[in-house]
PDB file of N, CA and C in Angstrom:
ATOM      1  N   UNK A   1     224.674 182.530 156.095  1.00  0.00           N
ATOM      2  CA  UNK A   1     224.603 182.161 157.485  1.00  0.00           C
ATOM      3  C   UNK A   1     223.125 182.017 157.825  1.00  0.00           C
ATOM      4  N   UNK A   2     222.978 180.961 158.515  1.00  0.00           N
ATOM      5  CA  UNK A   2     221.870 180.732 158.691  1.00  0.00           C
ATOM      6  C   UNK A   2     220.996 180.232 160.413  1.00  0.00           C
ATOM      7  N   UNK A   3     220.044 180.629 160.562  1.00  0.00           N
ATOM      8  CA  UNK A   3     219.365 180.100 161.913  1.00  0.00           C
ATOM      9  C   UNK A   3     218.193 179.059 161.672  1.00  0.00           C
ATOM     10  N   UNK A   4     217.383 177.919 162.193  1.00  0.00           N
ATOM     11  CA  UNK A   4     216.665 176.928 161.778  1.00  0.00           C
ATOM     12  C   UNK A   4     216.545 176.544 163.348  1.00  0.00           C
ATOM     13  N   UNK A   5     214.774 176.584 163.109  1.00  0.00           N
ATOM     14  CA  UNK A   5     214.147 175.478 164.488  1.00  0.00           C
ATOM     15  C   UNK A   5     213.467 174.693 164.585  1.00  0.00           C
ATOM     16  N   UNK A   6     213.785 173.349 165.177  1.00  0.00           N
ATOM     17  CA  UNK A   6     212.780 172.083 165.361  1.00  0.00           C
ATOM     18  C   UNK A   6     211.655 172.166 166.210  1.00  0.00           C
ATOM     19  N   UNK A   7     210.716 171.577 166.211  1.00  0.00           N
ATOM     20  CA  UNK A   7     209.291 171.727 166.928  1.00  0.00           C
ATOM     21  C   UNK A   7     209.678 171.511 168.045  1.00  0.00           C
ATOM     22  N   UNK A   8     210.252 170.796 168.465  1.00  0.00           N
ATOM     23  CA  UNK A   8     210.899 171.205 170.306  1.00  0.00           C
ATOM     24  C   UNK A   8     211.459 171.925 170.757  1.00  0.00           C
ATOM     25  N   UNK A   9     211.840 173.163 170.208  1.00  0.00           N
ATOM     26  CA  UNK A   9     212.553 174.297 170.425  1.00  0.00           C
ATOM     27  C   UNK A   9     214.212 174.270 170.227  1.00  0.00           C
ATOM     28  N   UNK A  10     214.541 173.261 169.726  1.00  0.00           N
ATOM     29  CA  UNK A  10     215.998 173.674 169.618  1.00  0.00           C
ATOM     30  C   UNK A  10     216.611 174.561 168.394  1.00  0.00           C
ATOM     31  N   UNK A  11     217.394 175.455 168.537  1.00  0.00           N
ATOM     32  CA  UNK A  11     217.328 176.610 167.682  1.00  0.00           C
ATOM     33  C   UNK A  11     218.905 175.608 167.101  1.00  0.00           C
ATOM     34  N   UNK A  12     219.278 175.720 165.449  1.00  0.00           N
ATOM     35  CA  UNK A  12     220.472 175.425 164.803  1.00  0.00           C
ATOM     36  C   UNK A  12     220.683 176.240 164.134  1.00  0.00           C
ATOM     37  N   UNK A  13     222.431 176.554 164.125  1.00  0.00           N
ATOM     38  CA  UNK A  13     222.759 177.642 163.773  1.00  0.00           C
ATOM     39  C   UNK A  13     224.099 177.326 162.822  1.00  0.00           C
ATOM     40  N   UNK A  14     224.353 178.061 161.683  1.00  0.00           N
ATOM     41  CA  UNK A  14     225.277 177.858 161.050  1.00  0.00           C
ATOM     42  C   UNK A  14     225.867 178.663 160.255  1.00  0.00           C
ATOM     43  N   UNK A  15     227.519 179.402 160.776  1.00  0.00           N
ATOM     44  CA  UNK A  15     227.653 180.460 160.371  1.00  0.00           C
ATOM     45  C   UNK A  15     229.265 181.049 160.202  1.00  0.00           C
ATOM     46  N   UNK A  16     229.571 181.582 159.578  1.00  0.00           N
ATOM     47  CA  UNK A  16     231.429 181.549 159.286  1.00  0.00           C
ATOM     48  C   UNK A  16     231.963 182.879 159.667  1.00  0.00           C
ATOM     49  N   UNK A  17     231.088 183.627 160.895  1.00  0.00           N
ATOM     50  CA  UNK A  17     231.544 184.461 161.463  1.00  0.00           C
ATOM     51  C   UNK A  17     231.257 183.980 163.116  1.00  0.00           C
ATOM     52  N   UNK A  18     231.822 184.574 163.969  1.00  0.00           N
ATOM     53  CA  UNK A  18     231.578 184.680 165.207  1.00  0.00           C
ATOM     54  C   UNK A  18     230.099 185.549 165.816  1.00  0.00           C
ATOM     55  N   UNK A  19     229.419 184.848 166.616  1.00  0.00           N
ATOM     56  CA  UNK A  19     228.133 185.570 167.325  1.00  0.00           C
ATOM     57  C   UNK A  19     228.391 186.310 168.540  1.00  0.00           C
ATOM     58  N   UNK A  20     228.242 187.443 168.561  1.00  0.00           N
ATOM     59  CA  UNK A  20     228.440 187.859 170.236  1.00  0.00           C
ATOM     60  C   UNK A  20     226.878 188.233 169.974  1.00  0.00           C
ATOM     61  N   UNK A  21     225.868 188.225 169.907  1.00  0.00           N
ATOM     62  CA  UNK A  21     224.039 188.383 170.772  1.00  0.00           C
ATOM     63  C   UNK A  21     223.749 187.553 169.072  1.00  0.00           C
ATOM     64  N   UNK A  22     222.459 187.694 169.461  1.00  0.00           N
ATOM     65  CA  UNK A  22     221.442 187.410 168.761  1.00  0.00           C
ATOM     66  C   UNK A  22     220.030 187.499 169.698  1.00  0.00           C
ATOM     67  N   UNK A  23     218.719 187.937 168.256  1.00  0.00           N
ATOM     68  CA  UNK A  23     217.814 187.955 168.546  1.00  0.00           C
ATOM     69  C   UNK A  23     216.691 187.558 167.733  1.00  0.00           C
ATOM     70  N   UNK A  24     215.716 186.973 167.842  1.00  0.00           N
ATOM     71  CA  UNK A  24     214.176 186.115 166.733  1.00  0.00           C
ATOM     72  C   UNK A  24     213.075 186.254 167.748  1.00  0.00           C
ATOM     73  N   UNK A  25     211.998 186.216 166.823  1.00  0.00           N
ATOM     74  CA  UNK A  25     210.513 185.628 167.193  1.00  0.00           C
ATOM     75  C   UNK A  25     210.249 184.238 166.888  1.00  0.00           C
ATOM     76  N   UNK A  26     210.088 183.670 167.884  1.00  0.00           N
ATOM     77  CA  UNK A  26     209.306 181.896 167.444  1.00  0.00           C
ATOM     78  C   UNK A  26     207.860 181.854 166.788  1.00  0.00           C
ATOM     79  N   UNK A  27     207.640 181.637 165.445  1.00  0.00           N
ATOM     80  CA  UNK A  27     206.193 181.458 164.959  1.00  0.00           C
ATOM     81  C   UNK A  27     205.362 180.308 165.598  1.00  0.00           C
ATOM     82  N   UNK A  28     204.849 180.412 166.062  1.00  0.00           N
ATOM     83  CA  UNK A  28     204.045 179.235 166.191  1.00  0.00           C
ATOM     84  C   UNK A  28     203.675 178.651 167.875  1.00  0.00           C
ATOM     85  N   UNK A  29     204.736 179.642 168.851  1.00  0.00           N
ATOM     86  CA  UNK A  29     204.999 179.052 169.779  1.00  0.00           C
ATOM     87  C   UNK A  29     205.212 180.427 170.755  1.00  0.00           C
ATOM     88  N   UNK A  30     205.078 180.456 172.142  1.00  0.00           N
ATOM     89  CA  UNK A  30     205.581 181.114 172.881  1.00  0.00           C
ATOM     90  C   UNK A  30     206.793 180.610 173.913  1.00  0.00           C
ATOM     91  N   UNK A  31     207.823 181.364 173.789  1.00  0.00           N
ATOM     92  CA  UNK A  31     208.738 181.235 174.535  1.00  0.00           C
ATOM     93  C   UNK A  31     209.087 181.399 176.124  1.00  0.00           C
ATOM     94  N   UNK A  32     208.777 180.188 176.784  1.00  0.00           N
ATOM     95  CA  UNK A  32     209.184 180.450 178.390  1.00  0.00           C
ATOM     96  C   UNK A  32     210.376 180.565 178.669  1.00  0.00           C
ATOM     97  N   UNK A  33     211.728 180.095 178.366  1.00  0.00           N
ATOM     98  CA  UNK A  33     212.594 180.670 178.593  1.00  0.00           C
ATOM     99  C   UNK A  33     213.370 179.493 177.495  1.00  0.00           C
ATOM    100  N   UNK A  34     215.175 179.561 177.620  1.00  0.00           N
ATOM    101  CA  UNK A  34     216.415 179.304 176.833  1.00  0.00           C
ATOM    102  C   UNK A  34     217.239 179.062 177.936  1.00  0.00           C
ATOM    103  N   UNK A  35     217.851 178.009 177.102  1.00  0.00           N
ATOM    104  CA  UNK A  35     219.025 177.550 178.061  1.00  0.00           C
ATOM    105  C   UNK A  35     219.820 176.622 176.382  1.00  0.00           C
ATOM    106  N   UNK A  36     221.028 176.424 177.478  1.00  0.00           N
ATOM    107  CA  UNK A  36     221.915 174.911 176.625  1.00  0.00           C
ATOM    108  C   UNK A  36     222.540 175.439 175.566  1.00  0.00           C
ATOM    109  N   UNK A  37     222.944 174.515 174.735  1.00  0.00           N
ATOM    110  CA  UNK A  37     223.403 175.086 173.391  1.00  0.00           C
ATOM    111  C   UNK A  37     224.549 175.426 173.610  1.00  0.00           C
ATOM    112  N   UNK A  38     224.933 176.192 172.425  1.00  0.00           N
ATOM    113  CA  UNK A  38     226.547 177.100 172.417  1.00  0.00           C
ATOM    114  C   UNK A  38     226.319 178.830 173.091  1.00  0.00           C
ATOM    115  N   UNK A  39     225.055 178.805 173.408  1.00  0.00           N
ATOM    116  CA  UNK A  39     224.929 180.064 174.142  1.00  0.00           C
ATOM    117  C   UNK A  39     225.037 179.923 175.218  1.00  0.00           C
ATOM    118  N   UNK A  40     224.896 178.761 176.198  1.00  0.00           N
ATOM    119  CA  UNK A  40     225.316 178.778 177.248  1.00  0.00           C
ATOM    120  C   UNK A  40     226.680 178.237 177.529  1.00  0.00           C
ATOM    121  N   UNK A  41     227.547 177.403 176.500  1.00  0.00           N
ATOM    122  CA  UNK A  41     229.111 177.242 176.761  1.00  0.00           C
ATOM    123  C   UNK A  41     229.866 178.428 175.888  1.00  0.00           C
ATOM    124  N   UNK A  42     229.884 179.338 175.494  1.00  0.00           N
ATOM    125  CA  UNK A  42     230.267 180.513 175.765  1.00  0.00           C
ATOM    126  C   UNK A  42     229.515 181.391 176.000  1.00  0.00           C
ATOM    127  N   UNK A  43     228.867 181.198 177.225  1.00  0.00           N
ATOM    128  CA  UNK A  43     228.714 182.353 178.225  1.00  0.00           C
ATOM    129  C   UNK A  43     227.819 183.509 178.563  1.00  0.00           C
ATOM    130  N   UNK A  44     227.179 183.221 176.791  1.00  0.00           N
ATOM    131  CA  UNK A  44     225.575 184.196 176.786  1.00  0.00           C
ATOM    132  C   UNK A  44     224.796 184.428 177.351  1.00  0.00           C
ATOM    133  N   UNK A  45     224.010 185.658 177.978  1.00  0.00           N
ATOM    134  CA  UNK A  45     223.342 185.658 178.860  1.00  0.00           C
ATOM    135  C   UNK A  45     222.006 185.432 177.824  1.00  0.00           C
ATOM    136  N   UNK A  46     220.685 184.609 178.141  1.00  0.00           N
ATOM    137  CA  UNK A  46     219.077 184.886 177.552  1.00  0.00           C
ATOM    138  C   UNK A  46     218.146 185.091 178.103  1.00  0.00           C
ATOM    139  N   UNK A  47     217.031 185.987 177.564  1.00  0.00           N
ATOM    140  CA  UNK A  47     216.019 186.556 178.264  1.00  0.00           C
ATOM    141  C   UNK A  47     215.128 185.653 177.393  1.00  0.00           C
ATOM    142  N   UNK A  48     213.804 185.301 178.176  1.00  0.00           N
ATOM    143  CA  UNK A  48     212.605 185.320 176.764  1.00  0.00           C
ATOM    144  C   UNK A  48     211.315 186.344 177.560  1.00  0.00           C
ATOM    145  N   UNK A  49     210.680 186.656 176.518  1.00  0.00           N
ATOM    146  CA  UNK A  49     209.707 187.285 176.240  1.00  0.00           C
ATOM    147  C   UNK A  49     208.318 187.115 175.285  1.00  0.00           C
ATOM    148  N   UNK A  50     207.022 186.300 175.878  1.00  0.00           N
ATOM    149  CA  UNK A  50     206.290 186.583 174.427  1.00  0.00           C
ATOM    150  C   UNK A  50     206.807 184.948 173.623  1.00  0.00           C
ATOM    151  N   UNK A  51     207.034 186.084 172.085  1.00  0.00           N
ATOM    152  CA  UNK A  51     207.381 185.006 171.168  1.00  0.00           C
ATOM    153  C   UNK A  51     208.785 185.587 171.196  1.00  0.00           C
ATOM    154  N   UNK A  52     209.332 186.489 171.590  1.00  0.00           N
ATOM    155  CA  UNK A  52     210.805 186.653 171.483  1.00  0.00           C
ATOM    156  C   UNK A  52     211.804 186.311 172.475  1.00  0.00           C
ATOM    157  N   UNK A  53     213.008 185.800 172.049  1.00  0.00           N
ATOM    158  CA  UNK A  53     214.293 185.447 172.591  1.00  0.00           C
ATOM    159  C   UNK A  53     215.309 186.241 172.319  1.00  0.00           C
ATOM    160  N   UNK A  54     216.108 186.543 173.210  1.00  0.00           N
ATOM    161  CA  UNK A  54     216.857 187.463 173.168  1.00  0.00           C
ATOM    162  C   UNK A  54     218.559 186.765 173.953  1.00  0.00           C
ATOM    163  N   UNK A  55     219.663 187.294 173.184  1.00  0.00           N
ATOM    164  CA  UNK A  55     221.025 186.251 173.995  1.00  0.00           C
ATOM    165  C   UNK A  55     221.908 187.318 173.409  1.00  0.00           C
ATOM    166  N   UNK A  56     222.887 188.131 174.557  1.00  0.00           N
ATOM    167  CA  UNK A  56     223.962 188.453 174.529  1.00  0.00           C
ATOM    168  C   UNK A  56     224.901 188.422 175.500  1.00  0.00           C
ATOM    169  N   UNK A  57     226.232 188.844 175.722  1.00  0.00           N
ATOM    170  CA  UNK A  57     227.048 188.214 176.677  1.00  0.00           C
ATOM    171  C   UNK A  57     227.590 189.275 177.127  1.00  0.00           C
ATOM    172  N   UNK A  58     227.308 189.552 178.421  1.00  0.00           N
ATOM    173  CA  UNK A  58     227.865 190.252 179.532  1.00  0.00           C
ATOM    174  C   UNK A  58     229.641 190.969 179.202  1.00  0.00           C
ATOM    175  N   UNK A  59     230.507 189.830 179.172  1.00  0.00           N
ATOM    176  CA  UNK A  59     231.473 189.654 179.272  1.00  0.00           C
ATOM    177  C   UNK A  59     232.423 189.898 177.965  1.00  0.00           C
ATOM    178  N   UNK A  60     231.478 189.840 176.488  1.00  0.00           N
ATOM    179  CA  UNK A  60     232.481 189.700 175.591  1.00  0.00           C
ATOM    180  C   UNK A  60     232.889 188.785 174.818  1.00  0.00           C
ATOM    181  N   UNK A  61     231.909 187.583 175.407  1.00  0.00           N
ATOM    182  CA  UNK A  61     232.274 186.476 175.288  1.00  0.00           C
ATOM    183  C   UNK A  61     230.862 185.973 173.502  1.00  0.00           C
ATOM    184  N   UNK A  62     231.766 185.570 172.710  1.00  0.00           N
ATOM    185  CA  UNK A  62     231.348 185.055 171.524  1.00  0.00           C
ATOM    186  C   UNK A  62     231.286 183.320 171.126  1.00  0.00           C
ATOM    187  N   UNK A  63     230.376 183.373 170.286  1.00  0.00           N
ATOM    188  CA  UNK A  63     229.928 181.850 170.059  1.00  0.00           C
ATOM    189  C   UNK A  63     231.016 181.643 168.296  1.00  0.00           C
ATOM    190  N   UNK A  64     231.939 181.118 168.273  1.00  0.00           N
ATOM    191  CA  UNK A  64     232.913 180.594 167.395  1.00  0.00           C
ATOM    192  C   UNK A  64     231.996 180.521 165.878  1.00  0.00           C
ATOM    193  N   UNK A  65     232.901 180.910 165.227  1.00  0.00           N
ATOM    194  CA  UNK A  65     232.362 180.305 163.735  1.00  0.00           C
ATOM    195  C   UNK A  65     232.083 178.479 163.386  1.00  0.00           C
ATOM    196  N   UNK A  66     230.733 178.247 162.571  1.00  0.00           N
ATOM    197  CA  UNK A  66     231.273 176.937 162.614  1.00  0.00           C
ATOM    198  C   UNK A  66     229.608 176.218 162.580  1.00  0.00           C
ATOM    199  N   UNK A  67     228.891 175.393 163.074  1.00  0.00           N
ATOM    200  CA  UNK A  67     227.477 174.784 163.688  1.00  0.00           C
ATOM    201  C   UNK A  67     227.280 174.184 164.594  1.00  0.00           C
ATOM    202  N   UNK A  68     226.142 174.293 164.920  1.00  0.00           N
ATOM    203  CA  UNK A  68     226.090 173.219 165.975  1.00  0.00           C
ATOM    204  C   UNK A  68     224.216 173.608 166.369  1.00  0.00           C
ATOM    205  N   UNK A  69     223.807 173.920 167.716  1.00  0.00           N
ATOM    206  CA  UNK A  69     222.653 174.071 168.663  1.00  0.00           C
ATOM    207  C   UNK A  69     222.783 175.018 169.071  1.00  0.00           C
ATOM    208  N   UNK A  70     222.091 176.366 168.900  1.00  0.00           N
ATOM    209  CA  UNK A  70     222.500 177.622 169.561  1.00  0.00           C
ATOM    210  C   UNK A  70     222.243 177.672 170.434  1.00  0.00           C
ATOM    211  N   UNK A  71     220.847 177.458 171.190  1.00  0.00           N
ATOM    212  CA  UNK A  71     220.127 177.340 172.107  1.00  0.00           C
ATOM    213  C   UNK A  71     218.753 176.134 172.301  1.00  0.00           C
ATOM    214  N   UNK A  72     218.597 175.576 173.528  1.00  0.00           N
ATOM    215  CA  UNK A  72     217.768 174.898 173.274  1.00  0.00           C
ATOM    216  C   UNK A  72     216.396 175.795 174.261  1.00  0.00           C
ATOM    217  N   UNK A  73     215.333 176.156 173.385  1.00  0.00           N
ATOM    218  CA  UNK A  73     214.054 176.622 174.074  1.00  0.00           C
ATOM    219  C   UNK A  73     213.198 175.993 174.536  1.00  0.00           C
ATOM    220  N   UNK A  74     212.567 176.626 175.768  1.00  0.00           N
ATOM    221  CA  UNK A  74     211.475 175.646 176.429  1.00  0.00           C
ATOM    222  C   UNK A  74     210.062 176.292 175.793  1.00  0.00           C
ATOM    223  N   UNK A  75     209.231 175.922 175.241  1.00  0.00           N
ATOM    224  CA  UNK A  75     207.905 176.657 174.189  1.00  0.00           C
ATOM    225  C   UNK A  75     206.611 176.025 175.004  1.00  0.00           C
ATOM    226  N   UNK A  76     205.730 176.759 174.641  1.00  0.00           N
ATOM    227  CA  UNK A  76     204.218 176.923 174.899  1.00  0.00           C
ATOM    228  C   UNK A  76     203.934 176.521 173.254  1.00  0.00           C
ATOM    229  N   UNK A  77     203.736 175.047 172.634  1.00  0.00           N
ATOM    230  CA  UNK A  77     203.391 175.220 171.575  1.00  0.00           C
ATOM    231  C   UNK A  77     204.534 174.720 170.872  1.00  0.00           C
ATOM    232  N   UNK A  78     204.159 174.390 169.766  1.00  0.00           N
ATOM    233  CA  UNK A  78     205.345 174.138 168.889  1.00  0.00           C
ATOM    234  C   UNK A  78     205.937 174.868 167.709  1.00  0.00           C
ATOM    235  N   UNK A  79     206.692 175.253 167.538  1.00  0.00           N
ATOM    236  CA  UNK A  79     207.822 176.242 166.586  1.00  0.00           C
ATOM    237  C   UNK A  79     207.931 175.429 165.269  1.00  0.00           C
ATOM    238  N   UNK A  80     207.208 176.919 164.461  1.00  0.00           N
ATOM    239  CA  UNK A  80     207.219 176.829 162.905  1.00  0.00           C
ATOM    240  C   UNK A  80     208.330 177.252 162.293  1.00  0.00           C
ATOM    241  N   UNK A  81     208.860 178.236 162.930  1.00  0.00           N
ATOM    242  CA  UNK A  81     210.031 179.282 161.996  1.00  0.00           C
ATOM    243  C   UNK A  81     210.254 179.823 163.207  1.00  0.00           C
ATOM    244  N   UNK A  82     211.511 181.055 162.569  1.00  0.00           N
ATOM    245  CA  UNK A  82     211.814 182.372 163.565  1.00  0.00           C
ATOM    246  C   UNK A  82     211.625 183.216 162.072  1.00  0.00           C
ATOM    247  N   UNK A  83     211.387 184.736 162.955  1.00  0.00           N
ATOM    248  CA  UNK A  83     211.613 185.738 161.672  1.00  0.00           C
ATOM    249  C   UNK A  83     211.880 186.591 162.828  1.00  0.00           C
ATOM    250  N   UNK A  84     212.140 187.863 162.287  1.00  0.00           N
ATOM    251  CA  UNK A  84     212.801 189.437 163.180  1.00  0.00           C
ATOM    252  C   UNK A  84     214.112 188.800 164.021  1.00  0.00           C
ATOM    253  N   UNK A  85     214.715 188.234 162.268  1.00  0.00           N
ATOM    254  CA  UNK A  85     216.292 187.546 163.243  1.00  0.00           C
ATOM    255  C   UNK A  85     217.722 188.720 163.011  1.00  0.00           C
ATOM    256  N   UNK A  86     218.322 188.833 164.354  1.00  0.00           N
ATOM    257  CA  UNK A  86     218.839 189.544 164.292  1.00  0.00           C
ATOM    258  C   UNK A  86     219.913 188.913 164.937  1.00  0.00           C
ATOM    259  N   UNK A  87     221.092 189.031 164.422  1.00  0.00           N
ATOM    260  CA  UNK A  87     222.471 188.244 165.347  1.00  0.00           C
ATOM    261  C   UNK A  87     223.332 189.450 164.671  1.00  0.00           C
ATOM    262  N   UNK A  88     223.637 189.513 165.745  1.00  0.00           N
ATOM    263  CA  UNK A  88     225.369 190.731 165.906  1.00  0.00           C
ATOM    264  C   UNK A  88     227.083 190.249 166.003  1.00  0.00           C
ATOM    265  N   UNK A  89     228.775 190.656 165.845  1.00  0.00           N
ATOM    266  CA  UNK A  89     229.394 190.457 166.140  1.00  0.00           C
ATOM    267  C   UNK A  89     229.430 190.881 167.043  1.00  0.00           C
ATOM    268  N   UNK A  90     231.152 190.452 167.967  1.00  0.00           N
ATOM    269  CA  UNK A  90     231.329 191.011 169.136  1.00  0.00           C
ATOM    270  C   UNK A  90     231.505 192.537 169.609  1.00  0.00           C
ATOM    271  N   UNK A  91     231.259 193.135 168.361  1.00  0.00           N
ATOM    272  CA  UNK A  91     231.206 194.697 168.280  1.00  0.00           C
ATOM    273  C   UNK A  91     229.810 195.132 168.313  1.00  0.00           C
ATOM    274  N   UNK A  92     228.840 194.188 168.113  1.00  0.00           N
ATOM    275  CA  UNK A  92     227.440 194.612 168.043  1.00  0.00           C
ATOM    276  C   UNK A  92     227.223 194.930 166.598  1.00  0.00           C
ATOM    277  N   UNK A  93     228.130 194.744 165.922  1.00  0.00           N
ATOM    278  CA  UNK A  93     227.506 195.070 163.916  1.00  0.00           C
ATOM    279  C   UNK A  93     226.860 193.871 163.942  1.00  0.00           C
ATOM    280  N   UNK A  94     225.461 194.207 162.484  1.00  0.00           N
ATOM    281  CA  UNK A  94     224.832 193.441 162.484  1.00  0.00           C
ATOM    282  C   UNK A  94     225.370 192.491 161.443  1.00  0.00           C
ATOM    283  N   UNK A  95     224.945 190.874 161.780  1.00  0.00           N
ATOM    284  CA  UNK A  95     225.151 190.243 160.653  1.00  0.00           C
ATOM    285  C   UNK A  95     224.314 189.631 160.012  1.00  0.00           C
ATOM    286  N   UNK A  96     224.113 189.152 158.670  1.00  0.00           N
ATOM    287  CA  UNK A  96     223.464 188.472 158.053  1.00  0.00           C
ATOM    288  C   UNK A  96     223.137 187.505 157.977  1.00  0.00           C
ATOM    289  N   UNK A  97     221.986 186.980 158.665  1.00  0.00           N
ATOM    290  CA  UNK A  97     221.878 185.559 159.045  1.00  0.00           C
ATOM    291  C   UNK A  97     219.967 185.332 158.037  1.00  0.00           C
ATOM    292  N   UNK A  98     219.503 184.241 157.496  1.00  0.00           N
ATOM    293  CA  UNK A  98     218.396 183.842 157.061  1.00  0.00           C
ATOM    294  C   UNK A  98     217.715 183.001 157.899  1.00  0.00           C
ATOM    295  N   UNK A  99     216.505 182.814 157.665  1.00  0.00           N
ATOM    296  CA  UNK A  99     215.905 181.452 158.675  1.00  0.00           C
ATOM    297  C   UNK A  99     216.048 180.288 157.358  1.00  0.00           C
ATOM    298  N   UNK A 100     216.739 179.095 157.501  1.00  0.00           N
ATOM    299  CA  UNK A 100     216.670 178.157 157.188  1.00  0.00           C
ATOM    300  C   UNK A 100     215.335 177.143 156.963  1.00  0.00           C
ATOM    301  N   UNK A 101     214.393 176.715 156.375  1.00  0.00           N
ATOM    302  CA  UNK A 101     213.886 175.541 156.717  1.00  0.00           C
ATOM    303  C   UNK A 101     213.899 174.270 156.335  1.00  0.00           C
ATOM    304  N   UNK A 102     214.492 174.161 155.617  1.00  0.00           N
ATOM    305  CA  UNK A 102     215.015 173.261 155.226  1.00  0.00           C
ATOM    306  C   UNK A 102     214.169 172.200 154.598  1.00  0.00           C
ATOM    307  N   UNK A 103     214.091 170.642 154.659  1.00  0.00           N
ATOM    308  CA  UNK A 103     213.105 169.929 153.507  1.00  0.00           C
ATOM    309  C   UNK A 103     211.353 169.963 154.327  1.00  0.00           C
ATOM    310  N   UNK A 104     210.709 169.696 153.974  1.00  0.00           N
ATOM    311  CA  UNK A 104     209.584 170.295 153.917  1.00  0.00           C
ATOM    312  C   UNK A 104     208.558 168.744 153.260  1.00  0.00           C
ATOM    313  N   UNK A 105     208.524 167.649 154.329  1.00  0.00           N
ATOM    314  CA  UNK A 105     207.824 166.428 153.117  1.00  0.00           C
ATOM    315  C   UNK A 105     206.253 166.392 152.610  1.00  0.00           C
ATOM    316  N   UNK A 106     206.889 165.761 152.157  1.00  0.00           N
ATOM    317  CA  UNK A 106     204.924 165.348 151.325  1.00  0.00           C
ATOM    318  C   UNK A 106     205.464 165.392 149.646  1.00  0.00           C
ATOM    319  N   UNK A 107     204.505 165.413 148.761  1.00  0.00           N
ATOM    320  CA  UNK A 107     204.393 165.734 147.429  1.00  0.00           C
ATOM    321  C   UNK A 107     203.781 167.236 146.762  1.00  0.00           C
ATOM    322  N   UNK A 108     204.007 167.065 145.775  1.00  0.00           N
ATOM    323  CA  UNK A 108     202.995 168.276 145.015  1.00  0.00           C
ATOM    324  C   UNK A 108     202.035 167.976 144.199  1.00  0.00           C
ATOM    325  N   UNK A 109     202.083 166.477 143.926  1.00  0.00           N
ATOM    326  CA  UNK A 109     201.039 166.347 143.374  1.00  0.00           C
ATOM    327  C   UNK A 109     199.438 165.747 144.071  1.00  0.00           C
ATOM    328  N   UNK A 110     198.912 167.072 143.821  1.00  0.00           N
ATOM    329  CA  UNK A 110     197.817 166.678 144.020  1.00  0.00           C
ATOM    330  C   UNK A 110     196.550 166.036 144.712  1.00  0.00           C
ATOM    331  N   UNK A 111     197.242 164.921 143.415  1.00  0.00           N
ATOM    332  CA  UNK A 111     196.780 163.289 143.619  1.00  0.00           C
ATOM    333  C   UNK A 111     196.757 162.492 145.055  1.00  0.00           C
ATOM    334  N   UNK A 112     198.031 163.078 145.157  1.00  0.00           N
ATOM    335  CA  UNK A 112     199.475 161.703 146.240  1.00  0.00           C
ATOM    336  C   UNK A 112     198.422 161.809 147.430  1.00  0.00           C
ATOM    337  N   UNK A 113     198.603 160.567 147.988  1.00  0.00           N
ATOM    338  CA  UNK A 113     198.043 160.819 149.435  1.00  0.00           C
ATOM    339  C   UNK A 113     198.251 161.234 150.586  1.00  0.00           C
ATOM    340  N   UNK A 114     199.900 161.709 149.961  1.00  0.00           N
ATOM    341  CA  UNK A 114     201.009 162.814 151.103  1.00  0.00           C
ATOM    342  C   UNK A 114     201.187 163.964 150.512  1.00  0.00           C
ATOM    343  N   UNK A 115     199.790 164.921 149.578  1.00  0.00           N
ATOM    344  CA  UNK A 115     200.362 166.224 149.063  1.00  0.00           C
ATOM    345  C   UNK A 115     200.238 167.158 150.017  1.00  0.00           C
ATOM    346  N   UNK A 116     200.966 168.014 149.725  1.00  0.00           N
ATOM    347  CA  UNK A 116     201.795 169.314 150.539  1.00  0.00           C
ATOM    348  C   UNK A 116     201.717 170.695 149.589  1.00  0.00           C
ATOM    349  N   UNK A 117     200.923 171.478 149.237  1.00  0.00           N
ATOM    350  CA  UNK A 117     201.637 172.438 148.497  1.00  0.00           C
ATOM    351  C   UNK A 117     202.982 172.649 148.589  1.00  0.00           C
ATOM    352  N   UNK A 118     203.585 173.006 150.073  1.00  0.00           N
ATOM    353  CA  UNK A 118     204.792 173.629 150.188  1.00  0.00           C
ATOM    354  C   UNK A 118     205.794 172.498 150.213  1.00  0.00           C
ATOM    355  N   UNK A 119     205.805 171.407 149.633  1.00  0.00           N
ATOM    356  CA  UNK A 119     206.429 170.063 149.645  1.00  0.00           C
ATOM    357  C   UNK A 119     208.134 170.665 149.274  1.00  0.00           C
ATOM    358  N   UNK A 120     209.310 170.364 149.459  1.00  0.00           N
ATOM    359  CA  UNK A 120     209.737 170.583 148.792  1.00  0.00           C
ATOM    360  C   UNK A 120     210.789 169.135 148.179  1.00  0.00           C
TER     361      UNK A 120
END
């Protein structure tokens, strides 16, 4: 299960259990606040703070197994990663979620006039 964010703040999420909270730090960026996503059509309440975001639900109310946009963030800056990710079931156990980043362009060599160490 996994969490992943684009430089405009939209957080993607993908995962084969149900979310009732979750919580990350944005690298790169400070967080003014969260909205949209599947955290706000079932019902999550979000705070931000800093570089941290924070989303759980009042009510009980959980985000379905499955993908989609968890949240879309409004940033100071643009978003490298999340790390200190923490997403819970509707019981509050923790679950296992990674930060995603997925492809990464450029080359490795060198040479190229698009090298990247971290190319992948």
């Amino acid at each position: 299960m996994s969490l992943s964010v684009l430089p405009n703040g939209d957080v993607l999420y993908n995962t084969s259990e149900a979310i009732g909270g979750f919580q990350f730090d944005v690298d790169g960026a400070t967080v003014n606040s969260g909205s949209g996503g599947d955290m706000a059509n079932y019902g999550l309440f979000g705070s931000a703070s800093g570089s941290t975001f924070l989303a759980f639900s009042l009510s009980g109310g959980t985000i379905p197994a499955g993908c989609g946009t968890l949240v879309n963030l409004d940033l100071s800056g643009d978003a490298t990663g999340l790390y200190n990710i923490v997403v819970s079931d509707a019981t509050g156990s923790q679950l296992y979620f990674e930060y995603y980043e997925g492809e990464i362009p450029g080359c490795t060599d060198t040479d190229a006039c698009n090298y990247n160490a971290d190319a992948t």
